[in-house]
N, C-alpha and C. Protein backbone atom coordinates (compact mmCIF):
# COMPACT_ATOMS: atom_id res chain seq x y z
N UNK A 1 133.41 95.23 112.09
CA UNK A 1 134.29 94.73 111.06
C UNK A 1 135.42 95.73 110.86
N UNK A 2 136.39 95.13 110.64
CA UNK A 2 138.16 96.46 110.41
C UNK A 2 137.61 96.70 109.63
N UNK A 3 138.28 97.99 109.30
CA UNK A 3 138.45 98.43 108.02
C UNK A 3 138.93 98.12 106.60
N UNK A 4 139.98 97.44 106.96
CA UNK A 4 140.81 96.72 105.66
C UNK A 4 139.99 95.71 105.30
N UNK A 5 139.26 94.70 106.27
CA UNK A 5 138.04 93.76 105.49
C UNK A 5 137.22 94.30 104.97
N UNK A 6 135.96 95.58 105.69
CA UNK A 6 135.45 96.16 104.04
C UNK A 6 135.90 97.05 103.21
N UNK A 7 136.78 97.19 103.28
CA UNK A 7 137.50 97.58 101.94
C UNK A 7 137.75 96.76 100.98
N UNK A 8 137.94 95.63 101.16
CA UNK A 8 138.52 94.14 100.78
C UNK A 8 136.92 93.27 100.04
N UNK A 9 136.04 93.79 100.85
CA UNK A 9 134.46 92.83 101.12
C UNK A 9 134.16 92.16 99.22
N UNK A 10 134.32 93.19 98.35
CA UNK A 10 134.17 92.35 97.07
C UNK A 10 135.21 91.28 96.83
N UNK A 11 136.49 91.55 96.51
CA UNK A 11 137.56 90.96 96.18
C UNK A 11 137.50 89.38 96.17
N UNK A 12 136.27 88.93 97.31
CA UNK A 12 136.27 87.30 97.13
C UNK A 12 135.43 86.79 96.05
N UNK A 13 135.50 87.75 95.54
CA UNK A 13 133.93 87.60 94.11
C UNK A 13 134.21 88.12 92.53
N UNK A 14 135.76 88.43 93.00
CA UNK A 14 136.16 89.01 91.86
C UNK A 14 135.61 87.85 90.26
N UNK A 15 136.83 87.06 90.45
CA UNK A 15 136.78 85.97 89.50
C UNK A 15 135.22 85.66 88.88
N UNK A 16 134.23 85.92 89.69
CA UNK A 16 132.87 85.08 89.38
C UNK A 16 132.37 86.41 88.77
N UNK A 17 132.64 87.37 89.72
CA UNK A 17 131.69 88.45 88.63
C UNK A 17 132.37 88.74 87.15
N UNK A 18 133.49 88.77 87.59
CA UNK A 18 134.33 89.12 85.95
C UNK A 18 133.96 88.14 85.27
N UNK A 19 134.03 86.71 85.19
CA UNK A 19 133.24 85.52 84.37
C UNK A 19 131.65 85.54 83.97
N UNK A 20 130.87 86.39 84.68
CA UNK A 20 129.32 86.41 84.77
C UNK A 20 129.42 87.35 83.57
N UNK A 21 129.83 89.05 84.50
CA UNK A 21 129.16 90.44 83.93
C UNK A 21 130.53 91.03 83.31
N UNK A 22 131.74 90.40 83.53
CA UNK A 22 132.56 90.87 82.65
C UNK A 22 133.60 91.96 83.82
N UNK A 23 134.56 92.22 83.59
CA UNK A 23 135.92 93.16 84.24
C UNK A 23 135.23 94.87 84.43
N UNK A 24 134.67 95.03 83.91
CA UNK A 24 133.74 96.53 83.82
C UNK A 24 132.83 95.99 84.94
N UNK A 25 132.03 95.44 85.26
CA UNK A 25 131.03 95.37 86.23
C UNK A 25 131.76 95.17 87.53
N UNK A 26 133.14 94.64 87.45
CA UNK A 26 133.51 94.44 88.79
C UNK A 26 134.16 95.63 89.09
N UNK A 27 135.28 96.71 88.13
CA UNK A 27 135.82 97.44 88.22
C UNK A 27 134.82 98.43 88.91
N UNK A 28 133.93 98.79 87.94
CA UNK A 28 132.66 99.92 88.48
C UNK A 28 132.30 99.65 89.84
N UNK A 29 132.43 98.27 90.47
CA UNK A 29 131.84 97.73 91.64
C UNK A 29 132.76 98.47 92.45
N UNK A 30 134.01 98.23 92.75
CA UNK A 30 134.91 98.54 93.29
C UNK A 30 135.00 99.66 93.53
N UNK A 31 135.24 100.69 92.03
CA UNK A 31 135.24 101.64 92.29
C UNK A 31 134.24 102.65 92.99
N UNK A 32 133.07 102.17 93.21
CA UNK A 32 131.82 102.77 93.73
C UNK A 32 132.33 102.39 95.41
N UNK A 33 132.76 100.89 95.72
CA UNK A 33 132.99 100.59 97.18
C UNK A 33 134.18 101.41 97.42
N UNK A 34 135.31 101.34 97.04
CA UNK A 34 136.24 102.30 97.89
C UNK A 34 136.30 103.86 97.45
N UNK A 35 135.26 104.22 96.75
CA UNK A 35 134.86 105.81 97.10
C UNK A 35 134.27 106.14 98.29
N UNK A 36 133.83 105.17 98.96
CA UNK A 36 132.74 105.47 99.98
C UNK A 36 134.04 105.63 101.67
N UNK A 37 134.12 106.59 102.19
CA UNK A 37 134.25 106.48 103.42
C UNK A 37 134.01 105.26 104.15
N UNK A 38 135.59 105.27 105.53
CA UNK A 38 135.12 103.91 106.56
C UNK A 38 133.45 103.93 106.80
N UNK A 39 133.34 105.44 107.46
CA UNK A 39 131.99 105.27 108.20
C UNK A 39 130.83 105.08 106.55
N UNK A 40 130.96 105.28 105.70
CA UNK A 40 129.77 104.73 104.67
C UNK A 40 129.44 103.24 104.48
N UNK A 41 130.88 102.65 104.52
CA UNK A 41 131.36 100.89 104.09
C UNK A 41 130.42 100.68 105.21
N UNK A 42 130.80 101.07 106.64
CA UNK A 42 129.94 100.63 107.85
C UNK A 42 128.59 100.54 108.10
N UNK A 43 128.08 102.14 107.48
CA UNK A 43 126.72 101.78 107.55
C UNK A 43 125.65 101.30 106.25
N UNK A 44 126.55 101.04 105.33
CA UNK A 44 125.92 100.34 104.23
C UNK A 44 125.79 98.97 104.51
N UNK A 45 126.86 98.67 105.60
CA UNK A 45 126.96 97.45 105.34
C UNK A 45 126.21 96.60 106.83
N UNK A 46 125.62 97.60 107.56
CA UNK A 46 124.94 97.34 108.93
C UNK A 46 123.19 97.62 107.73
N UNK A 47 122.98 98.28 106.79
CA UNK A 47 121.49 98.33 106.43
C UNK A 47 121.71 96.53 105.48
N UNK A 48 122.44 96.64 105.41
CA UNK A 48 122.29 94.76 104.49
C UNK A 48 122.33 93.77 105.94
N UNK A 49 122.92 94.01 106.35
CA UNK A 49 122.88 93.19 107.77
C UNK A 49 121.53 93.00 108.33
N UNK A 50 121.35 94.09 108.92
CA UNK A 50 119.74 94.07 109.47
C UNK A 50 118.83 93.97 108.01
N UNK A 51 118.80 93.93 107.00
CA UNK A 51 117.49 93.35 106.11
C UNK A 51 117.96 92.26 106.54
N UNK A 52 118.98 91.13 106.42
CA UNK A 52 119.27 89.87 106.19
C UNK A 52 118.73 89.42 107.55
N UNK A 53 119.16 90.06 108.51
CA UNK A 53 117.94 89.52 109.91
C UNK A 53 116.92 90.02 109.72
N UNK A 54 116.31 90.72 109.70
CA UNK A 54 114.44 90.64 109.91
C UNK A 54 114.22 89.39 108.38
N UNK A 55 114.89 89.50 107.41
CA UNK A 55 114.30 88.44 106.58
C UNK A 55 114.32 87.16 107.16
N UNK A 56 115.76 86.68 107.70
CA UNK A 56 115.37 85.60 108.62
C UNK A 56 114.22 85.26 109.84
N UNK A 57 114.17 86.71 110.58
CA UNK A 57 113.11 86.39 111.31
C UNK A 57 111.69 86.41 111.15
N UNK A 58 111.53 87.13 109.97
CA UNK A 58 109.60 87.10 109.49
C UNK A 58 110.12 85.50 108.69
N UNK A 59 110.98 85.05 108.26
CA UNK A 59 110.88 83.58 107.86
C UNK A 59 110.26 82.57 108.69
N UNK A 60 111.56 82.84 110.11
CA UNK A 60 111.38 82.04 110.99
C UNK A 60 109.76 82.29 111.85
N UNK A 61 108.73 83.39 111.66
CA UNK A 61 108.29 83.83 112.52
C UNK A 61 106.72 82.99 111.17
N UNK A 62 107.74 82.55 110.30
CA UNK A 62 106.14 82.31 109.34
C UNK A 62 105.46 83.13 109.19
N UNK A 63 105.87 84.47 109.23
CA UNK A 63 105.11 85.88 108.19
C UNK A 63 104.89 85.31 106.63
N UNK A 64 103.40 85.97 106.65
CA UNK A 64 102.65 85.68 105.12
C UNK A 64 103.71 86.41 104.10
N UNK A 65 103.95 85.73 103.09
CA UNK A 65 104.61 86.51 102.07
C UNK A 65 103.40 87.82 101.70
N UNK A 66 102.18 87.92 101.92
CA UNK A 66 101.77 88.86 101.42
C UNK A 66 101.65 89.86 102.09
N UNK A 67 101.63 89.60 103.50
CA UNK A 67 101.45 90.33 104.60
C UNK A 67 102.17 91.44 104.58
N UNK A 68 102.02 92.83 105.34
CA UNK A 68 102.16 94.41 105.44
C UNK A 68 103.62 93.86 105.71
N UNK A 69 103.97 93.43 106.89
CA UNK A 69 105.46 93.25 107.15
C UNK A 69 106.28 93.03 106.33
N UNK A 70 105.82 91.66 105.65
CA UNK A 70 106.61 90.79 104.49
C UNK A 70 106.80 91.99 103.62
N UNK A 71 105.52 92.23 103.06
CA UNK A 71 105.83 93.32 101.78
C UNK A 71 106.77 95.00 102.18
N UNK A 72 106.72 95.45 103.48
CA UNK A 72 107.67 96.28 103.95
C UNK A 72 109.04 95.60 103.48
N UNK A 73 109.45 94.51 104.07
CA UNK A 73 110.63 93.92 103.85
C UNK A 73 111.04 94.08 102.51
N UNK A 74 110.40 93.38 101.42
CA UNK A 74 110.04 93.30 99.76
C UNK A 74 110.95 95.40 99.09
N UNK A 75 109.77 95.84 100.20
CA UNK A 75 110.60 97.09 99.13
C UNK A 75 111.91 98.04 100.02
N UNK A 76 111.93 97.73 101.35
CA UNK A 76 113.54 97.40 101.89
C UNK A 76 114.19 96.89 100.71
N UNK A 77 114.06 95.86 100.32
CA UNK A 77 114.86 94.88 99.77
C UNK A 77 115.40 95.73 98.35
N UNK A 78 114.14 95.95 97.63
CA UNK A 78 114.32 96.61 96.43
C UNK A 78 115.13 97.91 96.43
N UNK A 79 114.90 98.64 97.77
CA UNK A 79 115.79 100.32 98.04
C UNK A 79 117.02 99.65 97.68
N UNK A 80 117.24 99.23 98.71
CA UNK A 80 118.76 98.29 98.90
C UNK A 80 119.33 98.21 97.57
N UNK A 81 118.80 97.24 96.76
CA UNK A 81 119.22 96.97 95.26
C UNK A 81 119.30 97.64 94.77
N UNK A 82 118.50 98.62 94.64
CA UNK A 82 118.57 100.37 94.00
C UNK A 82 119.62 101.10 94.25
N UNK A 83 120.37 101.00 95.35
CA UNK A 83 121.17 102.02 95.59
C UNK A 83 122.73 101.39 95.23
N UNK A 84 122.70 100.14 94.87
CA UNK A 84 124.11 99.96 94.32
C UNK A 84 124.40 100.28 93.01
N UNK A 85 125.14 101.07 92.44
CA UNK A 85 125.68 101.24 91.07
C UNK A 85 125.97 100.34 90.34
N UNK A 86 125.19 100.31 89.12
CA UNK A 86 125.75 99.26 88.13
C UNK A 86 124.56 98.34 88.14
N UNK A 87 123.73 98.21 88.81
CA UNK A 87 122.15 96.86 88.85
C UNK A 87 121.31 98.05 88.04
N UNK A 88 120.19 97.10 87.69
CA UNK A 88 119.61 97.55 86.82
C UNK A 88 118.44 98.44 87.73
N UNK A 89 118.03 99.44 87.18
CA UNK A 89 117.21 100.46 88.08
C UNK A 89 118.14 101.40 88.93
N UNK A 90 119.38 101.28 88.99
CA UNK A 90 120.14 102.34 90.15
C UNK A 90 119.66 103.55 89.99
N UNK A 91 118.99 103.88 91.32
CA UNK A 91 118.85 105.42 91.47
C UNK A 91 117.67 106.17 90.80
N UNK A 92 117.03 105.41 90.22
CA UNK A 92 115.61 105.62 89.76
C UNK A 92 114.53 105.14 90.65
N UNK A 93 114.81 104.27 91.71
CA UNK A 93 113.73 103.95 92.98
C UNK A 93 112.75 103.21 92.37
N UNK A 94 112.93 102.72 91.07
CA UNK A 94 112.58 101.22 90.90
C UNK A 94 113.71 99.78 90.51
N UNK A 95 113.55 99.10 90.78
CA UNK A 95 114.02 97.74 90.75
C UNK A 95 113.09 96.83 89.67
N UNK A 96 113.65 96.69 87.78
CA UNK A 96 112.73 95.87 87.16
C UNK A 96 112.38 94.65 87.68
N UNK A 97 111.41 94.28 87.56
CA UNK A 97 110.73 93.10 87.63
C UNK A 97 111.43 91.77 87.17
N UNK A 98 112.15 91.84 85.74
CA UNK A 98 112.97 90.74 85.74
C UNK A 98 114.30 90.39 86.46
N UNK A 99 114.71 91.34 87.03
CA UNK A 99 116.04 91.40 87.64
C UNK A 99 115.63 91.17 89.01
N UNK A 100 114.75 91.33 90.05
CA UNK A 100 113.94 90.98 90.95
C UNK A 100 113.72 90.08 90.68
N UNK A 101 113.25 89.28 89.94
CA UNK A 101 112.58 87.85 90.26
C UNK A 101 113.93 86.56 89.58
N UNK A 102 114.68 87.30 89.02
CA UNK A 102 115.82 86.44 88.87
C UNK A 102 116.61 86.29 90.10
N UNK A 103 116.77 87.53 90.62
CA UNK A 103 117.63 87.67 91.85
C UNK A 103 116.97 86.77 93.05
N UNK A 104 115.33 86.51 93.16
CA UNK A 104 114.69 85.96 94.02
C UNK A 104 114.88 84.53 93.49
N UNK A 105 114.97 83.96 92.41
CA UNK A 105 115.94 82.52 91.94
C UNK A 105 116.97 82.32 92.30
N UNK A 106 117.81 83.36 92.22
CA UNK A 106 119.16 82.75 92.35
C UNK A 106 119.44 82.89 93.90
N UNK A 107 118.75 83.68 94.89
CA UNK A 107 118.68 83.16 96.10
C UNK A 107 118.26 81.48 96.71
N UNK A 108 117.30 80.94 95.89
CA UNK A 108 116.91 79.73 96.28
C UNK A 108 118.23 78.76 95.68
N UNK A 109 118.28 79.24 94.58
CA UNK A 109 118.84 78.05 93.66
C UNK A 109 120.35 77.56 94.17
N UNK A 110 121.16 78.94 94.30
CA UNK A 110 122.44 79.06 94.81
C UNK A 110 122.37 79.12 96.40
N UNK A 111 123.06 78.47 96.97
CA UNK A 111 123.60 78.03 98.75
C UNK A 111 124.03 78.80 99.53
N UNK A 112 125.07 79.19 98.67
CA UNK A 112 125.62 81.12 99.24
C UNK A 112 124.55 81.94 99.32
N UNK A 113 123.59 81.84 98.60
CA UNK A 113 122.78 83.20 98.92
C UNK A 113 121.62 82.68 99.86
N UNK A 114 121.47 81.16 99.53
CA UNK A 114 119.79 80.93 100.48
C UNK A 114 120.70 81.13 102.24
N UNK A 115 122.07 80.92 102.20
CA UNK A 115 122.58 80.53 103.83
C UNK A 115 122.49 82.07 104.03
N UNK A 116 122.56 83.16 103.44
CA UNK A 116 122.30 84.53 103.90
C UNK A 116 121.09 84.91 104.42
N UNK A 117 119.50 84.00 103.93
CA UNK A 117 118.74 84.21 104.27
C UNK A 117 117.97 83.29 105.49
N UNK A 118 119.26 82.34 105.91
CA UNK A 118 118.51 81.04 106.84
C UNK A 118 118.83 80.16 106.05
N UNK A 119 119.02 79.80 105.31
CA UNK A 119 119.03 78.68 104.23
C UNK A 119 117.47 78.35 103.18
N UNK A 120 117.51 77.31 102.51
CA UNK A 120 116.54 77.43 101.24
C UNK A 120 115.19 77.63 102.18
N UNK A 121 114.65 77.45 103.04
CA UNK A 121 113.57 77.64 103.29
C UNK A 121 113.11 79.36 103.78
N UNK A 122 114.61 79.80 104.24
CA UNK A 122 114.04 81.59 104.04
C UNK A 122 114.20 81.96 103.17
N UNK A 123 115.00 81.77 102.11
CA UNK A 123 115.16 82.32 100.32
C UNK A 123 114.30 82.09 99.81
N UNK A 124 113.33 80.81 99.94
CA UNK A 124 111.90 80.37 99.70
C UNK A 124 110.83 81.82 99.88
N UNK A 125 110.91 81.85 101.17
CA UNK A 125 110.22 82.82 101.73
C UNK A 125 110.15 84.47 101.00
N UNK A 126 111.40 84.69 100.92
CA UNK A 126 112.02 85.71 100.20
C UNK A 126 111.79 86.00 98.84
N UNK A 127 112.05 85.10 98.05
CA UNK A 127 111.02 84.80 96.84
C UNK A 127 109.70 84.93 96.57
N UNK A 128 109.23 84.72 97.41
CA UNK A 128 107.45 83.61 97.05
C UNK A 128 107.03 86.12 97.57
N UNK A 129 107.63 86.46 98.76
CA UNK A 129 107.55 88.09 99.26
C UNK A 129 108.23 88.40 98.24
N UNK A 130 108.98 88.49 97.43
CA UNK A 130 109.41 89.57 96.13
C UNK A 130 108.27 89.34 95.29
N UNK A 131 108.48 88.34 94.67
CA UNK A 131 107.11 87.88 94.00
C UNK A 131 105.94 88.61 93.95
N UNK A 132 105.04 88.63 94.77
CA UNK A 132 104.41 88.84 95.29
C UNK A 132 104.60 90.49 95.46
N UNK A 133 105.58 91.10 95.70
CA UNK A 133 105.30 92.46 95.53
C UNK A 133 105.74 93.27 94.30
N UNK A 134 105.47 92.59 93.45
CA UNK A 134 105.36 93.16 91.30
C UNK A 134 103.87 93.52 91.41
């Protein structure tokens, strides 16, 4: 990916987050993304990449949501969430429980997020494995 696209990578989300969490949650967003070096944008953005494939493929592969793999994935998932500024738990190396299992809703519920995971039947999946690892 250029450079100028992740630099750019929030900006299509502006409007929705400022309407959700308000002009402070997006500003802080921002400002956390273009502090980061090309090579950081890159490899932050290759560790979301590869969760988003192995989640598709223990989907596609019909891994048990409870299973060692699944639940590896589960707290992948949660690091991940942890390390962005501004979500709830940053940098404490937990991820609450309600913000996890909302976030595992609004993957199913919303289209944009289930097509990140395969569509509703891996956000399914993704869910039922967050779930499951509280």
């Amino acid at each position: 990916m250029q450079y100028e696209a992740l630099l750019n990578i929030n900006d299509e989300h502006r409007e929705e987050v400022e309407q959700r969490w308000g002009k402070q949650a997006y500003d802080d967003s921002q400002a956390w993304w273009r502090g980061m070096s090309e090579l950081e944008r890159t490899e932050w953005k290759k560790l979301h990449d590869d969760l988003l494939a192995d989640w598709r493929a223990a989907s596609e592969a019909g891994i048990d949501p409870q299973s060692t793999e699944a639940q590896a994935l589960a707290n992948r998932q949660k690091l991940w969430l942890g390390s962005i500024p501004g979500t709830p738990g940053f940098g404490s190396g937990e991820v609450p429980a309600a913000y996890l299992l909302g976030l595992a809703e609004m993957y199913v519920a919303d289209e944009r997020f289930a097509a990140n995971y395969g569509g509703k039947t891996g956000a399914e999946f993704v869910r039922e494995t967050l779930k499951r690892s509280l």
